[in-house]
N, C-alpha and C. Protein backbone atom coordinates (compact mmCIF):
# COMPACT_ATOMS: atom_id res chain seq x y z
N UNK A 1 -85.56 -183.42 -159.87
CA UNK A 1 -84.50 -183.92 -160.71
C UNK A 1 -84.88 -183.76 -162.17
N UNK A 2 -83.58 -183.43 -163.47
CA UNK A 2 -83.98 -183.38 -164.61
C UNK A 2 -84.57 -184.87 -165.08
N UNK A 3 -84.89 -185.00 -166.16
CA UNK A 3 -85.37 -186.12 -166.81
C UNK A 3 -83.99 -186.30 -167.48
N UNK A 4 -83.66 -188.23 -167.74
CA UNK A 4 -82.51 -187.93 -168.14
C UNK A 4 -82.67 -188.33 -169.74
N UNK A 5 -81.70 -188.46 -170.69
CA UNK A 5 -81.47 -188.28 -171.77
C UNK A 5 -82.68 -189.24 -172.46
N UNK A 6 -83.42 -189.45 -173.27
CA UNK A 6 -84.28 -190.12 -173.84
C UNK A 6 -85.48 -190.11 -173.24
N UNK A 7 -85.80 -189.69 -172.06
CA UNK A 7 -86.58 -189.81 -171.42
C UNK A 7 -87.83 -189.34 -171.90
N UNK A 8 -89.09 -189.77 -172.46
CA UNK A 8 -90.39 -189.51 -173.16
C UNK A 8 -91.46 -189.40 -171.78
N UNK A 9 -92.33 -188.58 -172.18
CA UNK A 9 -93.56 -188.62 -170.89
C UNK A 9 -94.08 -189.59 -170.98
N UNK A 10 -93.96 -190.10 -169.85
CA UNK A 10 -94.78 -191.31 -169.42
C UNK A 10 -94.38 -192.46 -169.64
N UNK A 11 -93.13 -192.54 -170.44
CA UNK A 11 -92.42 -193.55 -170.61
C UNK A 11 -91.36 -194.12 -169.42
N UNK A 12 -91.15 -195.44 -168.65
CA UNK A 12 -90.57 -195.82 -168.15
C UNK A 12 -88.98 -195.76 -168.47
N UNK A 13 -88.27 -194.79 -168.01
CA UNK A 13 -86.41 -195.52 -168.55
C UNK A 13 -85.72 -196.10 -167.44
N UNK A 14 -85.10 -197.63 -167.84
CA UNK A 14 -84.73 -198.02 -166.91
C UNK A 14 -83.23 -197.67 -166.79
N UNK A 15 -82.83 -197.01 -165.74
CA UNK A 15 -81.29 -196.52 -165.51
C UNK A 15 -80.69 -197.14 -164.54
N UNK A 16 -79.09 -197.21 -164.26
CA UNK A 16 -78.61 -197.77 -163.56
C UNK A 16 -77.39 -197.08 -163.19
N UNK A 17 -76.80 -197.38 -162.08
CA UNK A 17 -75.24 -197.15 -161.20
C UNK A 17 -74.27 -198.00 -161.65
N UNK A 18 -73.62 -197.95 -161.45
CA UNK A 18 -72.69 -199.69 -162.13
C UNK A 18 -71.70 -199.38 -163.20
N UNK A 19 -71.20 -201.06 -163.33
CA UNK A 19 -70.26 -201.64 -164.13
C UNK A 19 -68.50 -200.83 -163.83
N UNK A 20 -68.25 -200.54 -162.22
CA UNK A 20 -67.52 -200.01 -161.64
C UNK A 20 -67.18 -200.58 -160.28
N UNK A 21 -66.73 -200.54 -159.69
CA UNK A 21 -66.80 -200.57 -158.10
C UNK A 21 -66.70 -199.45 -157.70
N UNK A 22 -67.94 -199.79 -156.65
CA UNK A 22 -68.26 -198.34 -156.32
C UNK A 22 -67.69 -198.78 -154.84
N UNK A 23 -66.87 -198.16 -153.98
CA UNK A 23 -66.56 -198.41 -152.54
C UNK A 23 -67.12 -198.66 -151.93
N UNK A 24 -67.16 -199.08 -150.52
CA UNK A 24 -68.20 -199.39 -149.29
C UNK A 24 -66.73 -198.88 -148.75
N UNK A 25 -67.21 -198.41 -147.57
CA UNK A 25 -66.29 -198.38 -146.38
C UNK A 25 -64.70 -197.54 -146.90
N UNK A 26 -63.15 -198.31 -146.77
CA UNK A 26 -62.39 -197.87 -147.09
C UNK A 26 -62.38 -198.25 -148.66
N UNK A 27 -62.82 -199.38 -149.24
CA UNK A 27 -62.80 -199.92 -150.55
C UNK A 27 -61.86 -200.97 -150.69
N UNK A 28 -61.00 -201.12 -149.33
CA UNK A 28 -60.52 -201.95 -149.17
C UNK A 28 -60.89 -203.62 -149.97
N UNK A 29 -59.96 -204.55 -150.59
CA UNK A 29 -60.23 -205.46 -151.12
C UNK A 29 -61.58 -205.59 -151.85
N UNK A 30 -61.43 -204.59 -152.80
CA UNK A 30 -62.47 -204.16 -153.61
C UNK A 30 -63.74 -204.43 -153.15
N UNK A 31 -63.95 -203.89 -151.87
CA UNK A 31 -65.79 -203.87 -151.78
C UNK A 31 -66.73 -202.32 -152.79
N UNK A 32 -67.51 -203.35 -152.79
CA UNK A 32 -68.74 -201.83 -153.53
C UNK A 32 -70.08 -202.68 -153.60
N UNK A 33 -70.38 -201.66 -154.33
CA UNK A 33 -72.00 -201.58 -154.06
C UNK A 33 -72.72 -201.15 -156.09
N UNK A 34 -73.39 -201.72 -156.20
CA UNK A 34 -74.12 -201.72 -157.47
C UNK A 34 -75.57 -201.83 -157.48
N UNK A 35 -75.86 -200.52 -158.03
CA UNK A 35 -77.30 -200.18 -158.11
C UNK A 35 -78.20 -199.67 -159.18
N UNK A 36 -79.26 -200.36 -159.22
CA UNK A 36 -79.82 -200.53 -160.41
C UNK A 36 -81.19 -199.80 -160.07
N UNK A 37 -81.95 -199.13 -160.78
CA UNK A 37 -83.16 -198.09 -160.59
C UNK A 37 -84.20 -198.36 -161.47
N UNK A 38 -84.99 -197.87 -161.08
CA UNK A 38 -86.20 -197.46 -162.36
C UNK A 38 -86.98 -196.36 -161.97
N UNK A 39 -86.90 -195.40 -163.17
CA UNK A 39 -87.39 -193.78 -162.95
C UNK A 39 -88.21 -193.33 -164.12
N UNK A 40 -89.27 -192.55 -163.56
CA UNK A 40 -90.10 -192.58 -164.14
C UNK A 40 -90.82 -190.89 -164.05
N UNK A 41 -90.49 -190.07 -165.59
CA UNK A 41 -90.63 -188.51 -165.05
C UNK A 41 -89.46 -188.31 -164.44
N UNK A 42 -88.28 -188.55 -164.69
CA UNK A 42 -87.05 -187.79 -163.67
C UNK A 42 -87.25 -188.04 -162.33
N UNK A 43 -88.20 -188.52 -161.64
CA UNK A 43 -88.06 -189.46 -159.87
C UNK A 43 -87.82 -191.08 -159.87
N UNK A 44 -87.30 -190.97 -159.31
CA UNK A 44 -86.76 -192.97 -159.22
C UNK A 44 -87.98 -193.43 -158.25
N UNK A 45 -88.07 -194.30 -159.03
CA UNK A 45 -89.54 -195.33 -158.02
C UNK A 45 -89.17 -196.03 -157.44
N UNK A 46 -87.87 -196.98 -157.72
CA UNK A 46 -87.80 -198.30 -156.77
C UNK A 46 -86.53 -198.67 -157.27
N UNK A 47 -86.00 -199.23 -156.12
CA UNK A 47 -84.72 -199.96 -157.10
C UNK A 47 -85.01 -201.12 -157.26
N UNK A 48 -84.74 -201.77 -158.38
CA UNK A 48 -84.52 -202.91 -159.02
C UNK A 48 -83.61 -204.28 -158.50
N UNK A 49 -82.82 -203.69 -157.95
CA UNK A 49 -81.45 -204.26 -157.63
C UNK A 49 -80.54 -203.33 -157.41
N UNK A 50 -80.08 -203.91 -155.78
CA UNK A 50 -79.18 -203.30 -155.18
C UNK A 50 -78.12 -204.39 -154.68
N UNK A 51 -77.16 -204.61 -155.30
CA UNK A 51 -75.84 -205.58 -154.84
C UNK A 51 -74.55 -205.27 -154.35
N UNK A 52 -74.10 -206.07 -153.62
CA UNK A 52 -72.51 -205.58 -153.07
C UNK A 52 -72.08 -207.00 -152.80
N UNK A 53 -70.53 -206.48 -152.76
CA UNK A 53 -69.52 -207.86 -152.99
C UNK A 53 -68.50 -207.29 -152.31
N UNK A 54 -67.76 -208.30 -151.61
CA UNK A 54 -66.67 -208.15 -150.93
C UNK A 54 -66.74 -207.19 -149.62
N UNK A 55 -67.72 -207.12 -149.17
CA UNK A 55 -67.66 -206.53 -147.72
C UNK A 55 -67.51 -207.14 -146.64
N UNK A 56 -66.31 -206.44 -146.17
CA UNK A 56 -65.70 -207.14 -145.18
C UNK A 56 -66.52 -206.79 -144.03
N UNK A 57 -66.13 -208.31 -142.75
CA UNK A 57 -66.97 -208.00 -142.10
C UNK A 57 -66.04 -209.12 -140.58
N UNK A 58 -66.35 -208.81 -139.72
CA UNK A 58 -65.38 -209.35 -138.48
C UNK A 58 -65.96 -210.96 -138.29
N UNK A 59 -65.60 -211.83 -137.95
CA UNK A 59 -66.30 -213.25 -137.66
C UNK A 59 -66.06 -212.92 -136.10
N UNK A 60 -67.02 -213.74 -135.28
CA UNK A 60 -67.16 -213.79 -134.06
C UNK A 60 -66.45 -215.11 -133.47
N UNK A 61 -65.53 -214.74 -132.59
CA UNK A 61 -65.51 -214.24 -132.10
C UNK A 61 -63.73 -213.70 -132.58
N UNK A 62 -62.82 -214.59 -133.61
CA UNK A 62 -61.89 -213.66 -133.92
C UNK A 62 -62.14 -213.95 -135.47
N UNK A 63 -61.26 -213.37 -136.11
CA UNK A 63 -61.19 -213.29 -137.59
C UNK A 63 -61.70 -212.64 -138.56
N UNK A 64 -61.67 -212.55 -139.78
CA UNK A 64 -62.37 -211.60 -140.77
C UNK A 64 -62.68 -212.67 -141.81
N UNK A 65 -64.05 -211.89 -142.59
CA UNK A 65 -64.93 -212.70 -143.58
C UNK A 65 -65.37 -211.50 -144.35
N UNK A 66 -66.13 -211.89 -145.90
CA UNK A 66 -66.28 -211.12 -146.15
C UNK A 66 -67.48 -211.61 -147.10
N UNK A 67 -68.81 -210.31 -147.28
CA UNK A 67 -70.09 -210.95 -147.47
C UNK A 67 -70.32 -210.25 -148.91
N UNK A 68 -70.84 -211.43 -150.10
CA UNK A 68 -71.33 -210.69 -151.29
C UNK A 68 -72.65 -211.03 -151.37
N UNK A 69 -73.79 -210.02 -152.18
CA UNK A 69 -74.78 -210.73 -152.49
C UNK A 69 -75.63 -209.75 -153.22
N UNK A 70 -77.42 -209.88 -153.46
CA UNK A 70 -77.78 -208.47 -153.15
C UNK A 70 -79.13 -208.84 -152.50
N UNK A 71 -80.00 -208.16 -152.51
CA UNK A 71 -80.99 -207.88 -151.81
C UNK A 71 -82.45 -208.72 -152.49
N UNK A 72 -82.44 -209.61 -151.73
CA UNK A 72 -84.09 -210.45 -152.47
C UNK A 72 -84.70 -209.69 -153.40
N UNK A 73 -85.50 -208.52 -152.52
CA UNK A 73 -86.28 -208.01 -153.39
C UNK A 73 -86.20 -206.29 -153.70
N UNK A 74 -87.17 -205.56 -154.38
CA UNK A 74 -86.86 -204.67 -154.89
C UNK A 74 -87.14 -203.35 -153.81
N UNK A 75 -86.46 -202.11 -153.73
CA UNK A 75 -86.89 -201.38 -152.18
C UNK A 75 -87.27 -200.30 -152.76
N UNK A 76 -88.25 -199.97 -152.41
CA UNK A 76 -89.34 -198.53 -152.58
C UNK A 76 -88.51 -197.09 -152.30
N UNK A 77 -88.55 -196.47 -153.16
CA UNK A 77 -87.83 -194.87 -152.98
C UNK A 77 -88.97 -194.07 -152.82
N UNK A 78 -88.86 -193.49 -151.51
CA UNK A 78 -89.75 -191.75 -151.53
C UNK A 78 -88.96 -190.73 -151.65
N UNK A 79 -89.47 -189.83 -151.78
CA UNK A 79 -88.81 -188.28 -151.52
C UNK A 79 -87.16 -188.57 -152.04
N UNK A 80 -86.90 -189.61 -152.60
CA UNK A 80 -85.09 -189.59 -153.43
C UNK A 80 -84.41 -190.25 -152.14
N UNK A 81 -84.90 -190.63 -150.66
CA UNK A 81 -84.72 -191.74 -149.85
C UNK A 81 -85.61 -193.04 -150.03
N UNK A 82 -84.37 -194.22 -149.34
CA UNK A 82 -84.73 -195.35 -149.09
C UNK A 82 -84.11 -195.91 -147.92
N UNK A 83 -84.81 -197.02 -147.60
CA UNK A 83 -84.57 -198.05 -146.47
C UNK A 83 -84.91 -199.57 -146.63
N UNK A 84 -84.34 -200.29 -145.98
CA UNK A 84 -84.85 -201.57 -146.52
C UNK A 84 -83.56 -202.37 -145.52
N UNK A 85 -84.60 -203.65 -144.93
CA UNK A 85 -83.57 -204.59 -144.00
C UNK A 85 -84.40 -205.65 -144.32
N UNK A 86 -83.78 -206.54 -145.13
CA UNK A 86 -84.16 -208.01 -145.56
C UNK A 86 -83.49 -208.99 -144.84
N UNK A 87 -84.15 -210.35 -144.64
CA UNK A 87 -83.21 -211.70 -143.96
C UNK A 87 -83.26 -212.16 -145.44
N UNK A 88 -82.08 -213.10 -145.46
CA UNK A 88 -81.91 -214.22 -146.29
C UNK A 88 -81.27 -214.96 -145.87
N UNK A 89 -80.85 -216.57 -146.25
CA UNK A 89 -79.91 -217.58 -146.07
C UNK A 89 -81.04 -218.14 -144.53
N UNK A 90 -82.37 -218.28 -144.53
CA UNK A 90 -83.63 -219.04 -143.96
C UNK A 90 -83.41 -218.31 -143.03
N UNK A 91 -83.39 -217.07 -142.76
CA UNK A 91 -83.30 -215.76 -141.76
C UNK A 91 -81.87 -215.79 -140.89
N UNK A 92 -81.06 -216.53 -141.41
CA UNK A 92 -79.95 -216.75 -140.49
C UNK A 92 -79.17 -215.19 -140.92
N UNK A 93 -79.27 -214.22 -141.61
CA UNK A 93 -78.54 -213.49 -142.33
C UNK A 93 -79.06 -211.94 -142.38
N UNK A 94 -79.03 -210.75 -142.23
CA UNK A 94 -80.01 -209.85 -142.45
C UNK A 94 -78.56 -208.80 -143.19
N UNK A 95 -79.33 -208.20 -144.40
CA UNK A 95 -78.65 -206.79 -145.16
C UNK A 95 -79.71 -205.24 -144.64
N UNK A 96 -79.33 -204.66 -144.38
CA UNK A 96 -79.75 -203.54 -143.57
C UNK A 96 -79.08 -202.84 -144.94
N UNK A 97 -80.02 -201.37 -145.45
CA UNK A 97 -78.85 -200.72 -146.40
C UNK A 97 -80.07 -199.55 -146.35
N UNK A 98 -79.69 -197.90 -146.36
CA UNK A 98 -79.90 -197.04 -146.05
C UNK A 98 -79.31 -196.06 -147.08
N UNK A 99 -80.67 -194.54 -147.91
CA UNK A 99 -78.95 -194.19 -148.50
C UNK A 99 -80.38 -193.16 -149.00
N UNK A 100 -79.48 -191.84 -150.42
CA UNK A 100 -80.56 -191.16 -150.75
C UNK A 100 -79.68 -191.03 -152.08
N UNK A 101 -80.92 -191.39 -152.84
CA UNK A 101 -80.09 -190.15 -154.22
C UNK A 101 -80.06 -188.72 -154.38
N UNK A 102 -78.70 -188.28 -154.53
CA UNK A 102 -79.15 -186.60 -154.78
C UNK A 102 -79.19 -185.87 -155.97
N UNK A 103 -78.91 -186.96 -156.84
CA UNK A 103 -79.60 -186.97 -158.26
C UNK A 103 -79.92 -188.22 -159.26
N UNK A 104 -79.84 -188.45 -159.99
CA UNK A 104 -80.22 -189.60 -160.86
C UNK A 104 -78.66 -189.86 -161.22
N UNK A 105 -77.48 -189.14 -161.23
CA UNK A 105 -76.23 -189.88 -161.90
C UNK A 105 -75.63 -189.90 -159.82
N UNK A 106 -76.05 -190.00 -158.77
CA UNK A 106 -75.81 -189.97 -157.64
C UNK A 106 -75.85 -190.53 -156.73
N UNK A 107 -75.64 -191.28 -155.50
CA UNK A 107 -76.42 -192.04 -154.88
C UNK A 107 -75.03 -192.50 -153.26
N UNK A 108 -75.88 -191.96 -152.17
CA UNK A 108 -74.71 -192.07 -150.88
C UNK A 108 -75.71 -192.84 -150.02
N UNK A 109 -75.24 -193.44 -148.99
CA UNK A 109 -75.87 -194.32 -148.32
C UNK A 109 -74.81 -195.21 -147.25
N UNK A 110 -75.65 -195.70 -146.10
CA UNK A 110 -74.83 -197.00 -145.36
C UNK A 110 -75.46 -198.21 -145.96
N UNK A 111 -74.44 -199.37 -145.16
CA UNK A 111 -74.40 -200.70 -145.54
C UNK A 111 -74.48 -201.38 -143.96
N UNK A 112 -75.06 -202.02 -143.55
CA UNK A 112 -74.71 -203.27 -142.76
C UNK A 112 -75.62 -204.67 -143.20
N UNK A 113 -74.35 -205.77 -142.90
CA UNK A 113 -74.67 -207.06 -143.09
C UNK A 113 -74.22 -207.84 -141.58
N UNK A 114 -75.20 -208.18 -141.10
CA UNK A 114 -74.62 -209.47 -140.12
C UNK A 114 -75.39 -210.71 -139.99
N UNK A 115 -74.85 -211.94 -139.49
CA UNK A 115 -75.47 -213.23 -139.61
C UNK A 115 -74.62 -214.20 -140.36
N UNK A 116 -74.49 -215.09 -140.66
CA UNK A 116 -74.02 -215.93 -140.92
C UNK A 116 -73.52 -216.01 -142.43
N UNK A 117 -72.48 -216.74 -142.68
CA UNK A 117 -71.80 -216.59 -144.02
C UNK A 117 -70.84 -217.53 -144.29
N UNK A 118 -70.15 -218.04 -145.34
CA UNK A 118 -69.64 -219.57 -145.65
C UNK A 118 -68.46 -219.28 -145.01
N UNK A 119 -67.86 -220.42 -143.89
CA UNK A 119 -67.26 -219.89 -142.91
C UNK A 119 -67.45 -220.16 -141.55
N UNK A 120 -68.20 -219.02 -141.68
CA UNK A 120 -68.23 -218.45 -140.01
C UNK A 120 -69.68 -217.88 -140.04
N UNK A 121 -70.29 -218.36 -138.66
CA UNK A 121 -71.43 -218.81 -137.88
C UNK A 121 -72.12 -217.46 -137.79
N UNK A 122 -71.37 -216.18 -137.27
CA UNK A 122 -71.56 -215.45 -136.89
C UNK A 122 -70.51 -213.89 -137.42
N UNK A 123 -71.37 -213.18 -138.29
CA UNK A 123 -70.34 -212.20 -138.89
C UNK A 123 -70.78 -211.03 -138.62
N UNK A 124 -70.25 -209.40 -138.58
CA UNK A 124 -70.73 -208.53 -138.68
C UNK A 124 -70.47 -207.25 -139.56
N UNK A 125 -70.87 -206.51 -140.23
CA UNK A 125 -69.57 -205.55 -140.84
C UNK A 125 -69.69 -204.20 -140.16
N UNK A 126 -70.97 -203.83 -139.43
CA UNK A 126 -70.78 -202.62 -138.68
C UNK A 126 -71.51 -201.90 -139.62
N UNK A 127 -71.63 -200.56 -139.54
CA UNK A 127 -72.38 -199.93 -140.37
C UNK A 127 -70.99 -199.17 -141.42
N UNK A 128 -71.17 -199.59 -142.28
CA UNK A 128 -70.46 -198.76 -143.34
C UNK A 128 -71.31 -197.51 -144.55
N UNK A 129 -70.31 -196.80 -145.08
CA UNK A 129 -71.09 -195.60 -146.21
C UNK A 129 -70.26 -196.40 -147.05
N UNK A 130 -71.76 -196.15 -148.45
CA UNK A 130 -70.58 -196.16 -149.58
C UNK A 130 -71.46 -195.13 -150.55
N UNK A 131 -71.06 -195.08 -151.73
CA UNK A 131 -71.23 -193.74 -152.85
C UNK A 131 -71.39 -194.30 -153.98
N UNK A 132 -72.45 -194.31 -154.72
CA UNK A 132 -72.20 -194.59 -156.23
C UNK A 132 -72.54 -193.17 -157.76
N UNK A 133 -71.87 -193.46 -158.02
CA UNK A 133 -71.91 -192.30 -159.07
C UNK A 133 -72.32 -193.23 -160.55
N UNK A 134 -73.00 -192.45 -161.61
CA UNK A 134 -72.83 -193.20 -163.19
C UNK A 134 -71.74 -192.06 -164.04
C-alpha cells in the first residue's frame, strides 16, 4: 500500500474510516460500521476501534432487536487481514467481525453479534458483510 498523505518515515499517522454510515447487511435502518486504524509505513497495524450501530438482529424466539456498540479492545491486522471475537455485557454477548483492507481508503468484511441485548434474552444477527470506504 502507498503511504498516505503526510505520512513521514517512521512516523505513526493515525487514520480512520468514518463520520458516514457505512452499511452492514442491506443498510437497512441505518446500520454501519466505523473504523478507526493506525498505520505505520503505509501497513495498518491494528485497529483502534471498530464500532457499529443499529444492527439488526432476530430475538429468540420471535421478534427483531437491534445491537450497537464496539469492540472492547483493539484487533491486530496481518497481511491487510483481521479477525477478532470478543464477549462483553459479563460474557452474556459475543461480536465476531472478520474483514480485509484492500487499501488504506478501503475496508470489506462480515459482522456477527449474538447474545443478549436490552430487551431480549437471546438475539442473533447472522453473519452479515459490510464495506467501509474514506
Amino acid at each position: 500500500m502507498n503511504p498516505t498523505r503526510g505520512e513521514a518515515a517512521g512516523r505513526t499517522v493515525r487514520e480512520r474510516f468514518g463520520e458516514a454510515l457505512w452499511p452492514v447487511g442491506s443498510g437497512a435502518g441505518n446500520a454501519g460500521v466505523e473504523v478507526h486504524f493506525v498505520s505505520k509505513h503505509g501497513q495498518i497495524k491494528y485497529i483502534k476501534r471498530f464500532g457499529f450501530f443499529n444492527v439488526p438482529a432476530t430475538c429468540m424466539p420471535s421478534g427483531s432487536t437491534a445491537f450497537s456498540g464496539s469492540f472492547p479492545r483493539r484487533i491486530r491486522v496481518s497481511a491487510n487481514r483481521f479477525h477478532s471475537s470478543q464477549t462483553v455485557n459479563l460474557g452474556r454477548t459475543t461480536y465476531t467481525v472478520k474483514g480485509e483492507f484492500r487499501s488504506l481508503r478501503k475496508a470489506v468484511g462480515t459482522i456477527r453479534i449474538s447474545g443478549a441485548t436490552a430487551g431480549c434474552g437471546s438475539a442473533d444477527t447472522g453473519r452479515l458483510t459490510w464495506r467501509a470506504t474514506h
